[in-house]
N, C-alpha and C. Protein backbone atom coordinates (compact mmCIF):
# COMPACT_ATOMS: atom_id res chain seq x y z
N UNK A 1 0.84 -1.18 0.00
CA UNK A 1 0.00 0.00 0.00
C UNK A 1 0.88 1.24 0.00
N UNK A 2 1.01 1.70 -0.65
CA UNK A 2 1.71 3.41 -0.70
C UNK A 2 2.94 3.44 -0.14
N UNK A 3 3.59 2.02 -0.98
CA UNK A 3 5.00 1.78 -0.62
C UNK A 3 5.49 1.33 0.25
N UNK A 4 4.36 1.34 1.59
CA UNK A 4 4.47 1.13 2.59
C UNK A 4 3.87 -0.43 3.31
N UNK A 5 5.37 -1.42 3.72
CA UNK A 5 4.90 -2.62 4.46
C UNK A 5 4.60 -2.70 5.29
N UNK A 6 4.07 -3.99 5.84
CA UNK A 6 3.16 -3.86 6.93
C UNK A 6 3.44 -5.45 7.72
N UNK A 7 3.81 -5.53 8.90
CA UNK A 7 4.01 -6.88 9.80
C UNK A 7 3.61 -6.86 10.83
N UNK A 8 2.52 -7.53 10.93
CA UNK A 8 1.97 -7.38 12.56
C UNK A 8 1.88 -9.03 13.09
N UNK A 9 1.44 -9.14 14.53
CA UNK A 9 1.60 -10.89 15.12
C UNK A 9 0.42 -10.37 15.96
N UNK A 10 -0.48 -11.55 16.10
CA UNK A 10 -1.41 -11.79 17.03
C UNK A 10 -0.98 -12.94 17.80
N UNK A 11 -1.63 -12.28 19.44
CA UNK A 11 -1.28 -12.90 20.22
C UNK A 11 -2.79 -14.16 20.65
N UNK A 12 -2.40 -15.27 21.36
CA UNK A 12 -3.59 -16.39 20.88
C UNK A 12 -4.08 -15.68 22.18
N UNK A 13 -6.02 -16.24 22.60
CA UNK A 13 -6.46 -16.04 23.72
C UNK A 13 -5.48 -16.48 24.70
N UNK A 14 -5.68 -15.89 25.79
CA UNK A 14 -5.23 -16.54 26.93
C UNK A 14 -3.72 -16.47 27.06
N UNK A 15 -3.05 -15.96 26.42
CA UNK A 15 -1.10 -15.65 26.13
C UNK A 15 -0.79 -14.56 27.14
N UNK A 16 -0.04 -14.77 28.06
CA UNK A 16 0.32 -13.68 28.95
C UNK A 16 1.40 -12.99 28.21
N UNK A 17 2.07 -13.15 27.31
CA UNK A 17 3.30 -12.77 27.38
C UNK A 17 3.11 -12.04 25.94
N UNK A 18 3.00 -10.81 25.54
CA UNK A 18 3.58 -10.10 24.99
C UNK A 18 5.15 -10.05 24.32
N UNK A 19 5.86 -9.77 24.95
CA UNK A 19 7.59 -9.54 24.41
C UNK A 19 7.56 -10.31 23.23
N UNK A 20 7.62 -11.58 23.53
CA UNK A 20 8.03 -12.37 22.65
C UNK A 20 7.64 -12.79 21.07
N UNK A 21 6.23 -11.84 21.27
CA UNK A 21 5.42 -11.76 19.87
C UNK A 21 5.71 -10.35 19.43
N UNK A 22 6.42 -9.05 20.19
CA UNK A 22 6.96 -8.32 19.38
C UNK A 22 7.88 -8.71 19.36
N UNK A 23 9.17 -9.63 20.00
CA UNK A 23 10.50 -9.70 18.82
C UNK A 23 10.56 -10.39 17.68
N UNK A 24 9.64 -11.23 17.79
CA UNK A 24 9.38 -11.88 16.33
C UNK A 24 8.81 -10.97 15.07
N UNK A 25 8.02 -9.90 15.12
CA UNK A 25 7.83 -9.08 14.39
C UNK A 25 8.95 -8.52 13.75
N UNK A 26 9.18 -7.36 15.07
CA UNK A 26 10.81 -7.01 15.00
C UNK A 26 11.42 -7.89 14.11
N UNK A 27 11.84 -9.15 14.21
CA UNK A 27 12.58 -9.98 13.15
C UNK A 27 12.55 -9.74 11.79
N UNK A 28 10.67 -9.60 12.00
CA UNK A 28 10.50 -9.94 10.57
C UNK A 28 10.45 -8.47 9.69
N UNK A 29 10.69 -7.52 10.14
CA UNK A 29 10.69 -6.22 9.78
C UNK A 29 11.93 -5.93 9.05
N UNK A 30 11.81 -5.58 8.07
CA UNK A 30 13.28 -5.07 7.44
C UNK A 30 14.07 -4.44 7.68
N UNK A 31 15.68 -3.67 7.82
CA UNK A 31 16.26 -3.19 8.72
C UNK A 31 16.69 -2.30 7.36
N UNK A 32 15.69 -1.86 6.68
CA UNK A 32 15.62 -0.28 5.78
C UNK A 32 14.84 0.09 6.06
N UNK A 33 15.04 1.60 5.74
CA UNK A 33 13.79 2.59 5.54
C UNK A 33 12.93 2.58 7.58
N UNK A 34 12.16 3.48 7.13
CA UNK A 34 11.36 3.82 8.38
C UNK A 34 10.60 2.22 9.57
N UNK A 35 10.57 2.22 10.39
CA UNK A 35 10.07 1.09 10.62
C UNK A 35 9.09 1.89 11.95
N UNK A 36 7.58 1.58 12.51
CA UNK A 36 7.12 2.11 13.53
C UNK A 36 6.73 0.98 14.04
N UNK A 37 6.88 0.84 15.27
CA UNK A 37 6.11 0.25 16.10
C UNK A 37 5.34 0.57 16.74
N UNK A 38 4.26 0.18 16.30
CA UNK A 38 2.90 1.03 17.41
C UNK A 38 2.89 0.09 18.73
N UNK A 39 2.69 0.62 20.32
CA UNK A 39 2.85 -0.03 21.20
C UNK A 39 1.26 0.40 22.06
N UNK A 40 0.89 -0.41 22.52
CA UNK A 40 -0.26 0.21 24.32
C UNK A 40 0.47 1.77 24.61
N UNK A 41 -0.62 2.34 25.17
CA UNK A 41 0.09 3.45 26.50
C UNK A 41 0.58 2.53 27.80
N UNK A 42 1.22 3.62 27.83
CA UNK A 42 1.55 3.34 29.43
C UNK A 42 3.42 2.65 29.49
N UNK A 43 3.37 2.11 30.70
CA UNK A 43 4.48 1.22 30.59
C UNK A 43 5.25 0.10 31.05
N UNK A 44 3.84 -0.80 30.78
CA UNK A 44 3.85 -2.22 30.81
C UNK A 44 4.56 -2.79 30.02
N UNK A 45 5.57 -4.36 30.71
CA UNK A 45 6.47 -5.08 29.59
C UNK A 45 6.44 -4.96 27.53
N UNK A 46 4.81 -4.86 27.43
CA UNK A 46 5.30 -4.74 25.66
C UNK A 46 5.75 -3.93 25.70
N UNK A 47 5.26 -2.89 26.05
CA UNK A 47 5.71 -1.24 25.58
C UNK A 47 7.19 -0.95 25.79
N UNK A 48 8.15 -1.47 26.56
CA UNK A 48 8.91 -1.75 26.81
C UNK A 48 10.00 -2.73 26.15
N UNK A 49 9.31 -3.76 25.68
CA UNK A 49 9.63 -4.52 24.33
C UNK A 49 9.58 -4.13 23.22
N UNK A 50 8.63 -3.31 23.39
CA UNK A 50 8.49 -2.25 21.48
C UNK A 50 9.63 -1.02 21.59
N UNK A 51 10.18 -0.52 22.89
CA UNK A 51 10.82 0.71 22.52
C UNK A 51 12.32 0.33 22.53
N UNK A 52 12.64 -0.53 23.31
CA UNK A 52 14.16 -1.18 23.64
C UNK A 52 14.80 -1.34 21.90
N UNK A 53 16.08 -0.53 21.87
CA UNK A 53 16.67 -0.78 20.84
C UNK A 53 16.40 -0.33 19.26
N UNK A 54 15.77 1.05 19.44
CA UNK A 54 14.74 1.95 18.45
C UNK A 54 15.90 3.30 18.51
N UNK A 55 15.79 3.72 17.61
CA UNK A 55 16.29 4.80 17.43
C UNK A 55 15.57 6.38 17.76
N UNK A 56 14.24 5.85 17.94
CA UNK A 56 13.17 7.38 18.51
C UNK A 56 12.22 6.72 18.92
N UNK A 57 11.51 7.43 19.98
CA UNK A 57 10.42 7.16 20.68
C UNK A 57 9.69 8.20 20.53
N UNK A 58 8.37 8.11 19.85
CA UNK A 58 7.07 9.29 19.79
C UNK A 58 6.18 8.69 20.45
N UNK A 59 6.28 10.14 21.78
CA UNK A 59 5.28 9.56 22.31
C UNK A 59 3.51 10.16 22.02
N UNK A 60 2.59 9.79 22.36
CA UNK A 60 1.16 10.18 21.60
C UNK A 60 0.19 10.40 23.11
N UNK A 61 -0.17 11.79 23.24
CA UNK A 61 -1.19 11.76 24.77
C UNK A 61 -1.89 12.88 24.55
N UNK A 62 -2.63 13.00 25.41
CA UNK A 62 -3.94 14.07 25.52
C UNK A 62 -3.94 14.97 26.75
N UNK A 63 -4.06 16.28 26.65
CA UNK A 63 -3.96 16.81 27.36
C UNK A 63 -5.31 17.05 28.69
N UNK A 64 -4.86 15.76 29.77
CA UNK A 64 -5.65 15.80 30.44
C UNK A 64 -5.00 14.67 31.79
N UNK A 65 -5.59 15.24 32.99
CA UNK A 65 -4.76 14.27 33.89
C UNK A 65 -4.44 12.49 33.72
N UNK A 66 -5.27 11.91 33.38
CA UNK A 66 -4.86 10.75 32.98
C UNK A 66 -3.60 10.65 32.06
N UNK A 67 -3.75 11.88 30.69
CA UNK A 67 -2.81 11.46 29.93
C UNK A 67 -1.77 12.09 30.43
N UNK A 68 -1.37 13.30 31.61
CA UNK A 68 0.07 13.91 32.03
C UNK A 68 -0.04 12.42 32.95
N UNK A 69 -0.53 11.63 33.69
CA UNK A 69 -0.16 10.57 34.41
C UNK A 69 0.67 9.87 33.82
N UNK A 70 0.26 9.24 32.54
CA UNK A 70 0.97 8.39 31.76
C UNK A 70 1.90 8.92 30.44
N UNK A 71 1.93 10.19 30.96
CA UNK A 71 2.83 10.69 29.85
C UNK A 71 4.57 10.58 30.74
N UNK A 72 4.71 11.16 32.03
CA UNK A 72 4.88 11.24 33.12
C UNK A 72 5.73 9.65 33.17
N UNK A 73 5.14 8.57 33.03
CA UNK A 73 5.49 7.38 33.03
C UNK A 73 6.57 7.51 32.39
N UNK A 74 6.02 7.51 30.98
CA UNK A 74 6.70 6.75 29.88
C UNK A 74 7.84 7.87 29.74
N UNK A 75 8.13 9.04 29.88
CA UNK A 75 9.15 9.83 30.06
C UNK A 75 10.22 9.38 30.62
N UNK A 76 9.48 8.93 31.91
CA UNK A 76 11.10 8.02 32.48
C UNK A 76 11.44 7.02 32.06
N UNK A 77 10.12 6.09 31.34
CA UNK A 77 10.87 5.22 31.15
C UNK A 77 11.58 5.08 29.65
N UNK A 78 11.22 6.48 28.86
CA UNK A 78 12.01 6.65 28.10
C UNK A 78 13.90 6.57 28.22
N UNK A 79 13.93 7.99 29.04
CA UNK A 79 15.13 8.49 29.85
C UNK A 79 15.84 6.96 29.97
N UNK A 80 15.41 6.35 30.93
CA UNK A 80 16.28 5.04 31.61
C UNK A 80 16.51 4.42 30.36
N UNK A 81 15.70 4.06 28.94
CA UNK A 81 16.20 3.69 28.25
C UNK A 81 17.46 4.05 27.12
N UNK A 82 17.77 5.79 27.66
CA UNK A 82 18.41 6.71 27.09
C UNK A 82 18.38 6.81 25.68
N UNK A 83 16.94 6.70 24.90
CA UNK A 83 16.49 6.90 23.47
C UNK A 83 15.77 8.50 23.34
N UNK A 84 16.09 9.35 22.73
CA UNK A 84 15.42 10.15 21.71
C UNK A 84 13.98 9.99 21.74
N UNK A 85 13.06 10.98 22.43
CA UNK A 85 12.17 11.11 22.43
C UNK A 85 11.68 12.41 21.62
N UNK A 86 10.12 12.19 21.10
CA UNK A 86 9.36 13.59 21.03
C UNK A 86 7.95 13.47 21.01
N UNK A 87 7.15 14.33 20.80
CA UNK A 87 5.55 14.14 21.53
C UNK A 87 4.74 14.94 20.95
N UNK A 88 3.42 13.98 20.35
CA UNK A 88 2.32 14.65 19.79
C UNK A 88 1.04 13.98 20.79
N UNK A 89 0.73 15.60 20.49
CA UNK A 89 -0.34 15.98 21.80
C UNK A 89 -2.15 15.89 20.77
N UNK A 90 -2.57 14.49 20.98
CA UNK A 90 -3.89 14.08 20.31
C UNK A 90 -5.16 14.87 21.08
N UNK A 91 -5.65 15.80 20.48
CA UNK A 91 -7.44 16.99 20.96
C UNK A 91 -6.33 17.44 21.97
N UNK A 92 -5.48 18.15 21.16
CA UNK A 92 -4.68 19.49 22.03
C UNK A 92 -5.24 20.65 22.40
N UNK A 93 -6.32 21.35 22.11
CA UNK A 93 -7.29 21.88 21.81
C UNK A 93 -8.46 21.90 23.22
N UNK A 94 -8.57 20.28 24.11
CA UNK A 94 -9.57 20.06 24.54
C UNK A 94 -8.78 19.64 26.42
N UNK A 95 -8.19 20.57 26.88
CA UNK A 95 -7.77 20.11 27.95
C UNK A 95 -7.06 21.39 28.89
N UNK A 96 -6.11 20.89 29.43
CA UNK A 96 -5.53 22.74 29.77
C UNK A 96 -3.48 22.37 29.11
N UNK A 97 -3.11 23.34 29.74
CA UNK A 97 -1.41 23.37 29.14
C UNK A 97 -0.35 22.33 29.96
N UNK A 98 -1.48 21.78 31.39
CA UNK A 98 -0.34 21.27 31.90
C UNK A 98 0.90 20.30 31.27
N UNK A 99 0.25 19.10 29.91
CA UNK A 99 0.70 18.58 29.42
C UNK A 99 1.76 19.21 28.52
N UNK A 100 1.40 20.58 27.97
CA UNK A 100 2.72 21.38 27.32
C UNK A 100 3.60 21.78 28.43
N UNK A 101 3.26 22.13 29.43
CA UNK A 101 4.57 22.82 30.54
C UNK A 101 5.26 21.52 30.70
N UNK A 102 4.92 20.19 31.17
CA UNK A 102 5.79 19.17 31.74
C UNK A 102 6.56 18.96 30.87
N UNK A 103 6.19 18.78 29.23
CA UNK A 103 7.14 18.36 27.92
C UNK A 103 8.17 19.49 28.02
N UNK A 104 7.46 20.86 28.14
CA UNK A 104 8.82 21.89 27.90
C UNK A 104 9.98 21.90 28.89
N UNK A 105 9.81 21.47 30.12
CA UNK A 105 10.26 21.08 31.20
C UNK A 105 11.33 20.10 31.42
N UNK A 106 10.68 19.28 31.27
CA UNK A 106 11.56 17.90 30.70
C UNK A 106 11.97 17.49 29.63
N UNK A 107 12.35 18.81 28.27
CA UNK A 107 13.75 19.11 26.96
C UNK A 107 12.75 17.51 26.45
N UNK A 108 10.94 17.86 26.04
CA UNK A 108 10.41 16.61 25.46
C UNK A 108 9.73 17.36 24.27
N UNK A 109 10.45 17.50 23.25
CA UNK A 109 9.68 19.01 21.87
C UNK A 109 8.70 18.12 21.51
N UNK A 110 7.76 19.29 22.01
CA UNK A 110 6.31 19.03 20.80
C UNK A 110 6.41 18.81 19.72
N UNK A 111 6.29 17.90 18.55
CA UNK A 111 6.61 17.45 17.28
C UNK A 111 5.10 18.08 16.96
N UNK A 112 4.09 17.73 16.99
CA UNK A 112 2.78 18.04 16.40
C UNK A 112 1.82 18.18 17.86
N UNK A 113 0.70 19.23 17.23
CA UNK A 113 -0.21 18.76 17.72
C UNK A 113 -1.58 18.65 17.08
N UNK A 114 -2.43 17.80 17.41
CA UNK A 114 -3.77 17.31 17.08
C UNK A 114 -5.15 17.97 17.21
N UNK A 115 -5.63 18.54 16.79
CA UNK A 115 -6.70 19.48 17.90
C UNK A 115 -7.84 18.57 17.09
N UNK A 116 -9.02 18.74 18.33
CA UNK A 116 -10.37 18.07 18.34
C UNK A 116 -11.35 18.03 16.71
N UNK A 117 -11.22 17.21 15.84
CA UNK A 117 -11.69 17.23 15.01
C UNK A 117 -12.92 16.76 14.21
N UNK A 118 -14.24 16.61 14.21
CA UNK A 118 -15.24 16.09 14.32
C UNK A 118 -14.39 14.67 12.90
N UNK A 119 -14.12 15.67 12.15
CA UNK A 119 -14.14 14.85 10.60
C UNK A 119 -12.88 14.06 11.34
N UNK A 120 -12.10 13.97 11.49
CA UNK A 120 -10.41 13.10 12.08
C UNK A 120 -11.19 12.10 13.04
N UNK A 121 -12.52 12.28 13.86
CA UNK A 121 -12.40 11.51 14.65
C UNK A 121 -13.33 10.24 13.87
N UNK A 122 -14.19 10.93 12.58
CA UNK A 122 -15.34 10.26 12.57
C UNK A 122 -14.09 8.85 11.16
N UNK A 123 -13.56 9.38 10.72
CA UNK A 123 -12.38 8.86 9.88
C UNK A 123 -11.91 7.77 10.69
N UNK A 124 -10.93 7.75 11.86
CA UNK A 124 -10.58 6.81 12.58
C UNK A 124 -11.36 6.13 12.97
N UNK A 125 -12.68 6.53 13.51
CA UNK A 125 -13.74 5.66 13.83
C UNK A 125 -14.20 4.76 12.95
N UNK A 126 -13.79 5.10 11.49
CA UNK A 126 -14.44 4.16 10.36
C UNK A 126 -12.59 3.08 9.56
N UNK A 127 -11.88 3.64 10.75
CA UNK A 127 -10.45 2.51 10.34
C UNK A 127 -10.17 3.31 9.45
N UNK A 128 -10.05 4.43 9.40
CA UNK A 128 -9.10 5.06 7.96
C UNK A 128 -8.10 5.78 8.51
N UNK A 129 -7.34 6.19 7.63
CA UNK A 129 -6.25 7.21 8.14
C UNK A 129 -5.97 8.52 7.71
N UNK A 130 -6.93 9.12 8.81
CA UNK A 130 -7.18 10.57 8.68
C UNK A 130 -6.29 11.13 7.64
N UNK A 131 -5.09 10.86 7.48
CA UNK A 131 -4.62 11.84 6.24
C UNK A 131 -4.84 12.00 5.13
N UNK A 132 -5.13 10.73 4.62
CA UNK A 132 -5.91 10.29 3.45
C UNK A 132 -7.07 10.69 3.00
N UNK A 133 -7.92 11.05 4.02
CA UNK A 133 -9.19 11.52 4.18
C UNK A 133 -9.26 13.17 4.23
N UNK A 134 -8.13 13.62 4.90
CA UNK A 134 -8.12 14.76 4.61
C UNK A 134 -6.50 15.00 4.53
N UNK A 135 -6.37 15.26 3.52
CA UNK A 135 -5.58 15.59 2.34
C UNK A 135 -3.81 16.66 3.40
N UNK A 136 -4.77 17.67 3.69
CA UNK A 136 -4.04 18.54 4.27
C UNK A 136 -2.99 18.36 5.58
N UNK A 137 -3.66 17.28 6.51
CA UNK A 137 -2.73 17.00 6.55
C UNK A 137 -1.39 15.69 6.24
N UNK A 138 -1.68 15.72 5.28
CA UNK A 138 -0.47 14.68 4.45
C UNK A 138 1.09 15.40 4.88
N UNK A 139 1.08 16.38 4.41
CA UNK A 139 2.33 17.33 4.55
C UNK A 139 2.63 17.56 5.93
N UNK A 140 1.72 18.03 6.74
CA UNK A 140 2.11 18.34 8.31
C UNK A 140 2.34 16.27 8.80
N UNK A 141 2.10 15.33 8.52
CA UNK A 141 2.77 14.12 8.88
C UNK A 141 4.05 13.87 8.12
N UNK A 142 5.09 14.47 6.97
CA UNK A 142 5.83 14.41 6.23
C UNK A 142 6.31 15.12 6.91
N UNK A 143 6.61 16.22 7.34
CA UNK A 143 7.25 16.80 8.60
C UNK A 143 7.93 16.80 9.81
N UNK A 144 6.21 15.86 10.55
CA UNK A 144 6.60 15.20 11.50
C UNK A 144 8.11 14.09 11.28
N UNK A 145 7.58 13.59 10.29
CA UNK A 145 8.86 12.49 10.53
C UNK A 145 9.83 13.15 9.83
N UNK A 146 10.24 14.05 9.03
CA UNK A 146 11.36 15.10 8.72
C UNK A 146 12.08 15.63 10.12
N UNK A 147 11.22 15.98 11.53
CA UNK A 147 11.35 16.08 12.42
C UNK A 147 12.01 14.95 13.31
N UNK A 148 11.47 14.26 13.25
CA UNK A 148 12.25 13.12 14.04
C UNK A 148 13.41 11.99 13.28
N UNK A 149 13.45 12.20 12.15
CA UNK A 149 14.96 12.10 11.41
C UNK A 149 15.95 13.20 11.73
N UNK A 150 15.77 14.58 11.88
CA UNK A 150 16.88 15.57 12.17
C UNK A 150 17.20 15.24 13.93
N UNK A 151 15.98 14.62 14.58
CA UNK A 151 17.01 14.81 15.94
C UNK A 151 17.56 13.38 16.04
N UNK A 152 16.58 12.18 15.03
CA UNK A 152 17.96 10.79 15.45
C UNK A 152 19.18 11.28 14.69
N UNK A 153 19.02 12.11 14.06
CA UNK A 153 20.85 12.59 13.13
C UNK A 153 21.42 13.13 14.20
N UNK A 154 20.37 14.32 14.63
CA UNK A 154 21.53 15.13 15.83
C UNK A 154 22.10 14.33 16.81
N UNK A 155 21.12 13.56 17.36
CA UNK A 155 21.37 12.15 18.85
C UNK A 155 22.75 11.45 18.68
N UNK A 156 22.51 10.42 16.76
CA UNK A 156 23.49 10.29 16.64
C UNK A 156 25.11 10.53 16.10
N UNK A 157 24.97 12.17 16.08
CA UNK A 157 26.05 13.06 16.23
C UNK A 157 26.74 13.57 17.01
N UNK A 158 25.88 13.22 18.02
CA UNK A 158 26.54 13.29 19.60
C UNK A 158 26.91 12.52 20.25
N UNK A 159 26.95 11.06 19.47
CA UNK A 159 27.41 9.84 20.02
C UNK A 159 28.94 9.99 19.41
């Protein structure tokens, strides 16, 4: 689809264990070009299995106490993993700033933000991908990841 491959693993009923069905993915993923792993919030063992050994971590939250709770989390447990982080803020629009003060705080740059969209939400709701659907922003996601290629360059220029 639009150049773009796709490898995912399901886990059977009843499987406690996560990890081990993302490293097999991981395996099977090619080691060109862009690769994302979409993970859970929070920062339970997958999520943890999906970020270990990545070159950037984007993280995705809402500005609202639940999501500074678990934004909050995964910050550290970014840090401890000492990977390159950055953060788009989903119905930025629909909450207050605390979630922008903690990112500016803790050197975590806003890459994008999302604001409350009737048409974006009714799109995802129907499994599509809002960009496609609306056009405009195609370019502001071409960015984004223009964005997070210049700081894994900078990261690893400082190695």
């Amino acid at each position: 689809m639009n150049g773009v491959s796709f490898v995912h693993g399901r886990m059977r009923v009843g499987e406690a264990m996560a990890p081990p069905l993302i490293r097999v993915v991981r395996e099977r993923s090619w080691d060109q070009g862009l690769i994302v792993i979409d993970a859970p919030p929070g920062t339970s063992c997958p999520v943890i299995a999906a970020m270990k050994n990545t070159d950037f971590v984007l993280l995705v939250t809402e500005p609202t106490p639940f999501g500074l709770h678990d934004l909050k989390l995964a910050v550290e447990a970014v840090k401890t993993l000492n990977i390159p982080m950055g953060l788009v803020i989903n119905r930025s629009d629909m909450g207050d700033d605390k979630v922008n003060l903690y990112a500016r705080a803790e050197g975590v740059p806003i890459l994008m933000e999302i604001p409350f969209d009737r048409q974006i939400a009714e799109s995802y709701s129907r499994g599509e991908i809002f960009a496609q659907v609306l056009p405009e922003w195609r370019s502001r996601f071409r960015a984004l990841v223009g964005q997070i290629e210049t700081l894994v360059e900078k990261e690893e220029g400082a190695k």
